[in-house]
PDB file of N, CA and C in Angstrom:
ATOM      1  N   UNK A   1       4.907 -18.826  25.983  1.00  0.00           N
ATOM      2  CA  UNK A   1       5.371 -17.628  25.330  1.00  0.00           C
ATOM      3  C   UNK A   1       5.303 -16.473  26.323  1.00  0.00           C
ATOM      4  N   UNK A   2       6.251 -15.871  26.486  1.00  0.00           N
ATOM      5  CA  UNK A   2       6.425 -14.933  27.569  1.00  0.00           C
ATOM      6  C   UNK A   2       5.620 -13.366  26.984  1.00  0.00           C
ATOM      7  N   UNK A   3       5.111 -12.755  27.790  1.00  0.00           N
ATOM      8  CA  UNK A   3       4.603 -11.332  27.371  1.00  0.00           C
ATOM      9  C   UNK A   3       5.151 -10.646  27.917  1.00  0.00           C
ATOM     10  N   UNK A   4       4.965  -8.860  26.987  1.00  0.00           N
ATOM     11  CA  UNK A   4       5.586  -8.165  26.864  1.00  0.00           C
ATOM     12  C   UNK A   4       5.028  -7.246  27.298  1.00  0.00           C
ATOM     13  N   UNK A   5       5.354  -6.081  27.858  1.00  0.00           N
ATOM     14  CA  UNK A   5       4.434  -4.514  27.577  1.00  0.00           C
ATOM     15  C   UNK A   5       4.790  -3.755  27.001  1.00  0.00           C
ATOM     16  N   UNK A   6       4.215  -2.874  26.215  1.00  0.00           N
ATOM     17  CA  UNK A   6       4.639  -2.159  25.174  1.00  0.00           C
ATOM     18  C   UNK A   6       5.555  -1.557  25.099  1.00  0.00           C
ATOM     19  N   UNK A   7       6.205  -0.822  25.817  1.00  0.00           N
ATOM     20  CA  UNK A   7       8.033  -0.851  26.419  1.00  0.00           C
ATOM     21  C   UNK A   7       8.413  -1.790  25.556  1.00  0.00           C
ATOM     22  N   UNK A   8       8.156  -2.852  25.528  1.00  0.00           N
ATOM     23  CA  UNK A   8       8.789  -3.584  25.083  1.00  0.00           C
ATOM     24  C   UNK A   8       9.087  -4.218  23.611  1.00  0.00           C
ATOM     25  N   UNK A   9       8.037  -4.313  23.349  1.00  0.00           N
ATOM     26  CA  UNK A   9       7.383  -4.867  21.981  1.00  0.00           C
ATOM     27  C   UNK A   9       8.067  -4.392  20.711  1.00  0.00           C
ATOM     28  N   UNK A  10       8.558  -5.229  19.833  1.00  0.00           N
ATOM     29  CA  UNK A  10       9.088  -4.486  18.585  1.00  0.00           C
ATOM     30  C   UNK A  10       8.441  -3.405  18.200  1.00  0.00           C
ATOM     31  N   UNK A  11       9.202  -2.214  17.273  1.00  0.00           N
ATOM     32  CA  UNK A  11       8.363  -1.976  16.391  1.00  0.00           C
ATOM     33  C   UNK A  11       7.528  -2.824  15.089  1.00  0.00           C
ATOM     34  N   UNK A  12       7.013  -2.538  14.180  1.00  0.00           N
ATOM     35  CA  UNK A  12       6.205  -2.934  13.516  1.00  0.00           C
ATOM     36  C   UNK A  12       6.198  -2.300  11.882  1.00  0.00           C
ATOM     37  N   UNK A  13       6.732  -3.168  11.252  1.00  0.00           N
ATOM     38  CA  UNK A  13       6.952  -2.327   9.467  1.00  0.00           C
ATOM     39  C   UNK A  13       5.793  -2.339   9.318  1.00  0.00           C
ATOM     40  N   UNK A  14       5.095  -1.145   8.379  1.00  0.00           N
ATOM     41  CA  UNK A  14       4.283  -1.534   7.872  1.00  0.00           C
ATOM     42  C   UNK A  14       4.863  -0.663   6.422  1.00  0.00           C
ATOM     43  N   UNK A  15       4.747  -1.859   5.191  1.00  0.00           N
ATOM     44  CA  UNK A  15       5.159  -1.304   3.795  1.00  0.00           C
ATOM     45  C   UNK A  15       3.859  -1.311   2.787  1.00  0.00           C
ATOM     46  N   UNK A  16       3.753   0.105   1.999  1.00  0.00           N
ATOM     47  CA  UNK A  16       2.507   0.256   1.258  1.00  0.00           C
ATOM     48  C   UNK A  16       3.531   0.098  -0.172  1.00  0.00           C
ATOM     49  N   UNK A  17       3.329  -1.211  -1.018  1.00  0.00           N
ATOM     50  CA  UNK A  17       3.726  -0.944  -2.146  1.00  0.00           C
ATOM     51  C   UNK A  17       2.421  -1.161  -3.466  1.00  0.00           C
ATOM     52  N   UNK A  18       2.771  -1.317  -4.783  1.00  0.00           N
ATOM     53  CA  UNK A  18       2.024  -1.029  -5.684  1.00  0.00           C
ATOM     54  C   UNK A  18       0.641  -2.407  -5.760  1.00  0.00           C
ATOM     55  N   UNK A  19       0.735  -2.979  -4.417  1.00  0.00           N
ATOM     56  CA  UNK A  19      -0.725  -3.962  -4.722  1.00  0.00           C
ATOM     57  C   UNK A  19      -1.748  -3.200  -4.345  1.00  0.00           C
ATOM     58  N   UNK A  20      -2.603  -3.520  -4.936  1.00  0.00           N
ATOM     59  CA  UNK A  20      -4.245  -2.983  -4.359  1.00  0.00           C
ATOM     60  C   UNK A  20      -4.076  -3.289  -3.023  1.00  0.00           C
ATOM     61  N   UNK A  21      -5.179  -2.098  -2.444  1.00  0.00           N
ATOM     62  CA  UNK A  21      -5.298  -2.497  -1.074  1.00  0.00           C
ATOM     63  C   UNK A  21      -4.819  -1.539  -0.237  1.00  0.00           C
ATOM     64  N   UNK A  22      -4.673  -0.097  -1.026  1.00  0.00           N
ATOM     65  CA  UNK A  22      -4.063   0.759   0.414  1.00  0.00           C
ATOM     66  C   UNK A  22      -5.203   1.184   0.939  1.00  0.00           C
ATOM     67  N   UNK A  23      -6.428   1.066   1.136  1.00  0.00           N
ATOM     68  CA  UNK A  23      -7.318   1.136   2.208  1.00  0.00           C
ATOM     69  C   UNK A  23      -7.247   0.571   3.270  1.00  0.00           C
ATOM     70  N   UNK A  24      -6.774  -0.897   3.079  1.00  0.00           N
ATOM     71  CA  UNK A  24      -6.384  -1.936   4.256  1.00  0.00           C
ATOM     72  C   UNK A  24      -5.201  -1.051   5.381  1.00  0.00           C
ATOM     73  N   UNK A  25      -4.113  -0.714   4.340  1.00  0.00           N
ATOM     74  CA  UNK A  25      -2.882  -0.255   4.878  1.00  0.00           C
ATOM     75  C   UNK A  25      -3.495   0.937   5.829  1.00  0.00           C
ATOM     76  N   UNK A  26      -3.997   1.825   5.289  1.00  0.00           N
ATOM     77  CA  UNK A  26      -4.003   3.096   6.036  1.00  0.00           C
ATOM     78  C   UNK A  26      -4.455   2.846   7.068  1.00  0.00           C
ATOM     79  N   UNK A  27      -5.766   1.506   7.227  1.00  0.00           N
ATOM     80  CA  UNK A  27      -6.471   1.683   8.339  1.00  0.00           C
ATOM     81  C   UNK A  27      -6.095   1.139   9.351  1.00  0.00           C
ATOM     82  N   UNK A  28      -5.263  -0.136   9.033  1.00  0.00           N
ATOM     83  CA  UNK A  28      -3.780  -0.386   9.948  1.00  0.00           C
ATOM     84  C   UNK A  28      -3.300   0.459  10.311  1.00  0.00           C
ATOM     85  N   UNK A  29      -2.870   0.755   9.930  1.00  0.00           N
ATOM     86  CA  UNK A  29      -2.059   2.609  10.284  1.00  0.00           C
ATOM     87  C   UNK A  29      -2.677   3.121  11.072  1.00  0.00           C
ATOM     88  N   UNK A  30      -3.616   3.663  11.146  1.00  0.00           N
ATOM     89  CA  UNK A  30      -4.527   4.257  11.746  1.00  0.00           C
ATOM     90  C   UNK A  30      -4.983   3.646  13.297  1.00  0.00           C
ATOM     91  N   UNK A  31      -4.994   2.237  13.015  1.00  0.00           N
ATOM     92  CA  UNK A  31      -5.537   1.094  14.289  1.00  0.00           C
ATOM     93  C   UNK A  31      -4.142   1.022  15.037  1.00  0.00           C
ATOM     94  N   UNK A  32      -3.060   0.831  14.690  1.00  0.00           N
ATOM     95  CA  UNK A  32      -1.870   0.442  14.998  1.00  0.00           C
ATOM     96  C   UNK A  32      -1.337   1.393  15.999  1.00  0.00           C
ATOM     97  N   UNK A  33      -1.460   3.120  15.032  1.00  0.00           N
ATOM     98  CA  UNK A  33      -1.298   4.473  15.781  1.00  0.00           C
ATOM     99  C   UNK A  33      -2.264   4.307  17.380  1.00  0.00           C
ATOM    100  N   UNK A  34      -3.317   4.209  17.284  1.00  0.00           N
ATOM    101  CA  UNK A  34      -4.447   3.869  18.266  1.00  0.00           C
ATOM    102  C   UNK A  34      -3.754   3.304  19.330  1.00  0.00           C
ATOM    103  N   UNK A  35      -3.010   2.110  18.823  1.00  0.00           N
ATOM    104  CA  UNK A  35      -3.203   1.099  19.992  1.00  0.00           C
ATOM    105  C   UNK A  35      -1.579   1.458  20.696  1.00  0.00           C
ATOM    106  N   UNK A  36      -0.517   2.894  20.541  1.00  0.00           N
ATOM    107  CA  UNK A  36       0.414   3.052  20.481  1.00  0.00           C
ATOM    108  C   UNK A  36       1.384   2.415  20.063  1.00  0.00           C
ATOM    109  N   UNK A  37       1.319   1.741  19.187  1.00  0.00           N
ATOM    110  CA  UNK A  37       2.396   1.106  19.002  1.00  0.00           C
ATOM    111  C   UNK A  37       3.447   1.774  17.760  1.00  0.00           C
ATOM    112  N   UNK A  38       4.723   1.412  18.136  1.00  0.00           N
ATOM    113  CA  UNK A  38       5.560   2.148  17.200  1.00  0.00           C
ATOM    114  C   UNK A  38       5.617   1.353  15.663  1.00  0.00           C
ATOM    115  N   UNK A  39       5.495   2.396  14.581  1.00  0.00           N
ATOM    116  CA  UNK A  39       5.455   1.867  13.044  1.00  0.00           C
ATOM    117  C   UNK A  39       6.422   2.328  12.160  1.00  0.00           C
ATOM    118  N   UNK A  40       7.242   1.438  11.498  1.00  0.00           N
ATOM    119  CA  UNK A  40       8.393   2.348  10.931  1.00  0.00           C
ATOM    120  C   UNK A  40       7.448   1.956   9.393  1.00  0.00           C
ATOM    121  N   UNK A  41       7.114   3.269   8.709  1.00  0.00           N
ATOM    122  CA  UNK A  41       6.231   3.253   7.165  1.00  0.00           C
ATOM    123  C   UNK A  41       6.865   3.159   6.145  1.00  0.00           C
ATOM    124  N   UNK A  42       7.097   2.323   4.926  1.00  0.00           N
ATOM    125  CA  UNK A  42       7.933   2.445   3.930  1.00  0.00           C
ATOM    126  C   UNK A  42       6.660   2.370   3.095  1.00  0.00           C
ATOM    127  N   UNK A  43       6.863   3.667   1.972  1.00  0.00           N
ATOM    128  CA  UNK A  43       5.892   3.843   0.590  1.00  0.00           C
ATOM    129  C   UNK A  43       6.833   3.950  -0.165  1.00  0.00           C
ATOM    130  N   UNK A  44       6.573   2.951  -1.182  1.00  0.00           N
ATOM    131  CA  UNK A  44       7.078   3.038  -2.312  1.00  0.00           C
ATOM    132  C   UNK A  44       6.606   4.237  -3.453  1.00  0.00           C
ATOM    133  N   UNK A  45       7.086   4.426  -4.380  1.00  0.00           N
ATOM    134  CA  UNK A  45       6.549   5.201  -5.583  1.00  0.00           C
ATOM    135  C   UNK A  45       5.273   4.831  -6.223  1.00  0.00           C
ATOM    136  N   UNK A  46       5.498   3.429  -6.058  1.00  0.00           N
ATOM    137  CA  UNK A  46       4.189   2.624  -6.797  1.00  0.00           C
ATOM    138  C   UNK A  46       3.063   2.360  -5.986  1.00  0.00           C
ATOM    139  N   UNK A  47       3.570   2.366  -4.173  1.00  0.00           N
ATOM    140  CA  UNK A  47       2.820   2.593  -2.976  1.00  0.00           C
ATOM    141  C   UNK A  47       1.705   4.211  -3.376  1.00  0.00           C
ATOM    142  N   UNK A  48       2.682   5.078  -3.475  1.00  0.00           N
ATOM    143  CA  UNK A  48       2.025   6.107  -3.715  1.00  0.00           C
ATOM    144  C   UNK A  48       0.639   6.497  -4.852  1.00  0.00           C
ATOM    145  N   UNK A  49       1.087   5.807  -5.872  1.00  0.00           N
ATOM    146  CA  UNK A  49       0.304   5.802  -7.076  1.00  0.00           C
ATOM    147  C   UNK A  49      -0.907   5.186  -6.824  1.00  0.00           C
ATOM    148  N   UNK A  50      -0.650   3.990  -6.043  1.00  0.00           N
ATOM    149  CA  UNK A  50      -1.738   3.235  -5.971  1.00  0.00           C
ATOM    150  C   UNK A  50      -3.261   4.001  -4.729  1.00  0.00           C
ATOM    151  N   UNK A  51      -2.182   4.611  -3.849  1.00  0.00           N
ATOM    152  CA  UNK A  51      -2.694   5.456  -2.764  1.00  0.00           C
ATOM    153  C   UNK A  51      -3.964   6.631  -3.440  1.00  0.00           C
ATOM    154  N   UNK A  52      -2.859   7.121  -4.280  1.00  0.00           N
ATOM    155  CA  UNK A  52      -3.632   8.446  -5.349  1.00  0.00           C
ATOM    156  C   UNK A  52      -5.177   7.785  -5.696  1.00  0.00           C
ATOM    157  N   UNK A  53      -4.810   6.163  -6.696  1.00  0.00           N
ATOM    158  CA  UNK A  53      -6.017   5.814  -7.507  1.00  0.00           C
ATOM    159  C   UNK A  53      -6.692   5.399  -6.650  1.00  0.00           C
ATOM    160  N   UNK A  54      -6.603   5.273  -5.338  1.00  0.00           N
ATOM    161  CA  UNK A  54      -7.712   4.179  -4.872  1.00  0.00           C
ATOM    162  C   UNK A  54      -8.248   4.889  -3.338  1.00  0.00           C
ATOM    163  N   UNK A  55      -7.487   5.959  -3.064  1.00  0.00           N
ATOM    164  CA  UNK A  55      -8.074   6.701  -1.566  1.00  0.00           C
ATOM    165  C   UNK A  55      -7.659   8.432  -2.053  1.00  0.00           C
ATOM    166  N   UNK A  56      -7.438   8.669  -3.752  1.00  0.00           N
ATOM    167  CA  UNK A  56      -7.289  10.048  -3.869  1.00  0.00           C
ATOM    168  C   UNK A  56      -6.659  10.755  -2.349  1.00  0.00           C
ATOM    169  N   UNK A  57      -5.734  10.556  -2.577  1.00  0.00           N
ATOM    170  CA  UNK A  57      -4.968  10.926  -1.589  1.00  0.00           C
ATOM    171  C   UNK A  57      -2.941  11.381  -2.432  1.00  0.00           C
ATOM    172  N   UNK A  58      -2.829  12.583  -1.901  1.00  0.00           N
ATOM    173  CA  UNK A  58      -1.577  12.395  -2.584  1.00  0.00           C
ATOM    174  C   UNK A  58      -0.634  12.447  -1.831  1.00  0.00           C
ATOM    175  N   UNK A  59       0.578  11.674  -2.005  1.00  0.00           N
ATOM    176  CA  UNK A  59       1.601  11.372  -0.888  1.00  0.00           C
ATOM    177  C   UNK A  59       2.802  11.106  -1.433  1.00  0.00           C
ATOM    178  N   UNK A  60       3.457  12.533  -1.162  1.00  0.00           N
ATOM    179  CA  UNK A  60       4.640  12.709  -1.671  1.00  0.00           C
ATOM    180  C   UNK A  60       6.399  12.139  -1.162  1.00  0.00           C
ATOM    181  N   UNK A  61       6.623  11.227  -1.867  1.00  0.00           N
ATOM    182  CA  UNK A  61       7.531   9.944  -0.993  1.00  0.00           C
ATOM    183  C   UNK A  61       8.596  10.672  -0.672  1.00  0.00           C
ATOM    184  N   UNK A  62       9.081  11.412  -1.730  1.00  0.00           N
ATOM    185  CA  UNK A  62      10.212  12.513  -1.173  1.00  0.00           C
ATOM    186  C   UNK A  62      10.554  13.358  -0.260  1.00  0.00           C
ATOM    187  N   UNK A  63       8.981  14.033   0.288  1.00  0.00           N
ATOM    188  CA  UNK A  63       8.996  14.788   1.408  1.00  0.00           C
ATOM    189  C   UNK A  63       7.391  15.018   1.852  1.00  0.00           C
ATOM    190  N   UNK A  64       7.781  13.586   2.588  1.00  0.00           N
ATOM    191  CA  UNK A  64       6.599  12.978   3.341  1.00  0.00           C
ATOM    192  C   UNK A  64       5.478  13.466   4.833  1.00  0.00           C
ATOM    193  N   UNK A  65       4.709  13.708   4.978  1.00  0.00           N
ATOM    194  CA  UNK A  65       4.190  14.058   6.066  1.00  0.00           C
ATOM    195  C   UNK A  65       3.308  13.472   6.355  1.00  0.00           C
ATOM    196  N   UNK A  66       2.826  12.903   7.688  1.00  0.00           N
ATOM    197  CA  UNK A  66       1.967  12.224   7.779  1.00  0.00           C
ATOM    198  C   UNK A  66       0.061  12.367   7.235  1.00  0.00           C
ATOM    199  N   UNK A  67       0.286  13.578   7.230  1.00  0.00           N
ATOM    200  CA  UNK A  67      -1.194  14.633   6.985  1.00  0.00           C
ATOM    201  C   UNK A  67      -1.473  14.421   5.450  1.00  0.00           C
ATOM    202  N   UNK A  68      -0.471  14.195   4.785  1.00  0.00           N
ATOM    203  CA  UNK A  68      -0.858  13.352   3.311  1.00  0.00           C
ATOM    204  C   UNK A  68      -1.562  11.829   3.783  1.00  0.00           C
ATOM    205  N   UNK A  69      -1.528  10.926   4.229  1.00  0.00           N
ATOM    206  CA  UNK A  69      -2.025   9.783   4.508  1.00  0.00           C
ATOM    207  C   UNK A  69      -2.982   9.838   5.499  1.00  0.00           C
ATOM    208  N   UNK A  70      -3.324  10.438   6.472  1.00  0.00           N
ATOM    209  CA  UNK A  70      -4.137  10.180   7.578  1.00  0.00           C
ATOM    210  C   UNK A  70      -4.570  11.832   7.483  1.00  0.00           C
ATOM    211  N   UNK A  71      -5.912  11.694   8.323  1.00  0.00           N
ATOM    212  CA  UNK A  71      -6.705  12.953   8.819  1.00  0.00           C
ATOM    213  C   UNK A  71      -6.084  13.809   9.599  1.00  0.00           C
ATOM    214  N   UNK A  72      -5.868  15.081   9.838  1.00  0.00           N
ATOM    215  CA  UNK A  72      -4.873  15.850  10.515  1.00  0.00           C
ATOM    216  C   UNK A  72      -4.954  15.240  12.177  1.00  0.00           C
ATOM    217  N   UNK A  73      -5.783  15.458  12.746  1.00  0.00           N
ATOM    218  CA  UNK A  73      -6.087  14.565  14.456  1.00  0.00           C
ATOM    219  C   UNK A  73      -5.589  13.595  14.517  1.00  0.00           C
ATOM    220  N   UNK A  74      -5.795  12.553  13.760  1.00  0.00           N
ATOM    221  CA  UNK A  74      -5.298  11.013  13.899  1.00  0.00           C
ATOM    222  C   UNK A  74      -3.557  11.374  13.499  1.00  0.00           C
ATOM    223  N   UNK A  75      -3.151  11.957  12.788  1.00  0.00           N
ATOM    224  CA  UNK A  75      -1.668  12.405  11.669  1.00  0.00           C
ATOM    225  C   UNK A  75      -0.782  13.234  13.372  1.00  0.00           C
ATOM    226  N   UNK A  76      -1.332  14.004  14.233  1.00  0.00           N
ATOM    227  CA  UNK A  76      -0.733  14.357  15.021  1.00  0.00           C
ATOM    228  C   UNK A  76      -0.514  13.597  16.258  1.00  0.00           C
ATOM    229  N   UNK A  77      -1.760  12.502  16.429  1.00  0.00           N
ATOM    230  CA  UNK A  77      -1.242  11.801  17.288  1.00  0.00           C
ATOM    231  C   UNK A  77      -0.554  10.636  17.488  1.00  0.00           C
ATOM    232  N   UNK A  78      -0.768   9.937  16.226  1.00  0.00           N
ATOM    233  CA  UNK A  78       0.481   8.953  15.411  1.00  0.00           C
ATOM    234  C   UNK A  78       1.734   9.434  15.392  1.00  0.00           C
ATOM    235  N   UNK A  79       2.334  10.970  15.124  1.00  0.00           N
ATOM    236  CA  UNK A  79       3.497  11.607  14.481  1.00  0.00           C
ATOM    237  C   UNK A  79       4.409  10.986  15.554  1.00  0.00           C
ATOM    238  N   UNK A  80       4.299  10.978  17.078  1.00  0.00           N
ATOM    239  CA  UNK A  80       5.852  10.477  17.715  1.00  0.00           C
ATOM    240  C   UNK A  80       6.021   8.887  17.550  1.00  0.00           C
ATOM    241  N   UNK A  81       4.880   8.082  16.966  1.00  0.00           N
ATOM    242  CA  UNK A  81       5.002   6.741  16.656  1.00  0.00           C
ATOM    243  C   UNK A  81       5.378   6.096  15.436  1.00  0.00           C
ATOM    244  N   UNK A  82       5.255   7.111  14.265  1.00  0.00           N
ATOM    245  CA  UNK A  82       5.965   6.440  13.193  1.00  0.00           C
ATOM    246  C   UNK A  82       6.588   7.200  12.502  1.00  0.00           C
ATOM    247  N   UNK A  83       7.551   6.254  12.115  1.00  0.00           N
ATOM    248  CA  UNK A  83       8.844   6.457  11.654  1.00  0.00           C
ATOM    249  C   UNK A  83       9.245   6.495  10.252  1.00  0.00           C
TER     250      UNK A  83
END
């Protein structure tokens, strides 16, 4: 299997929908941002809801910013990596 350098490397979906578990997601998010890699984010409505009940967090799908989901520091240095 041939390797890549990050130049290279796909991006990476990561989708938060209505299962338990957006703690997992964010911190992906969070690890993923870290390791530069590019993330294109899809939240659903039901992504969101679940976000609210389980990390009180509110995240508005319509007009999204990263600073709703992540800590402002981590939210600015993720911002040119996901999409």
């Amino acid at each position: 299997m041939p390797t890549s350098s990050k130049d290279t490397e796909f991006p990476l979906v990561l989708a938060i929908t209505g299962a338990s578990g957006a703690v997992y997601a964010v911190r992906l998010l969070e690890v993923l941002a870290d390791a530069g890699r590019n993330v294109h984010l899809i939240i659903s409505p039901s992504g969101a809801a679940v976000i609210q009940q389980e990390l009180e967090r509110t995240v508005n799908v319509e007009n999204f910013e990263l600073t709703q989901l992540l800590p402002a520091a981590i939210a600015e240095k993720a911002k040119p990596l996901v999409r």
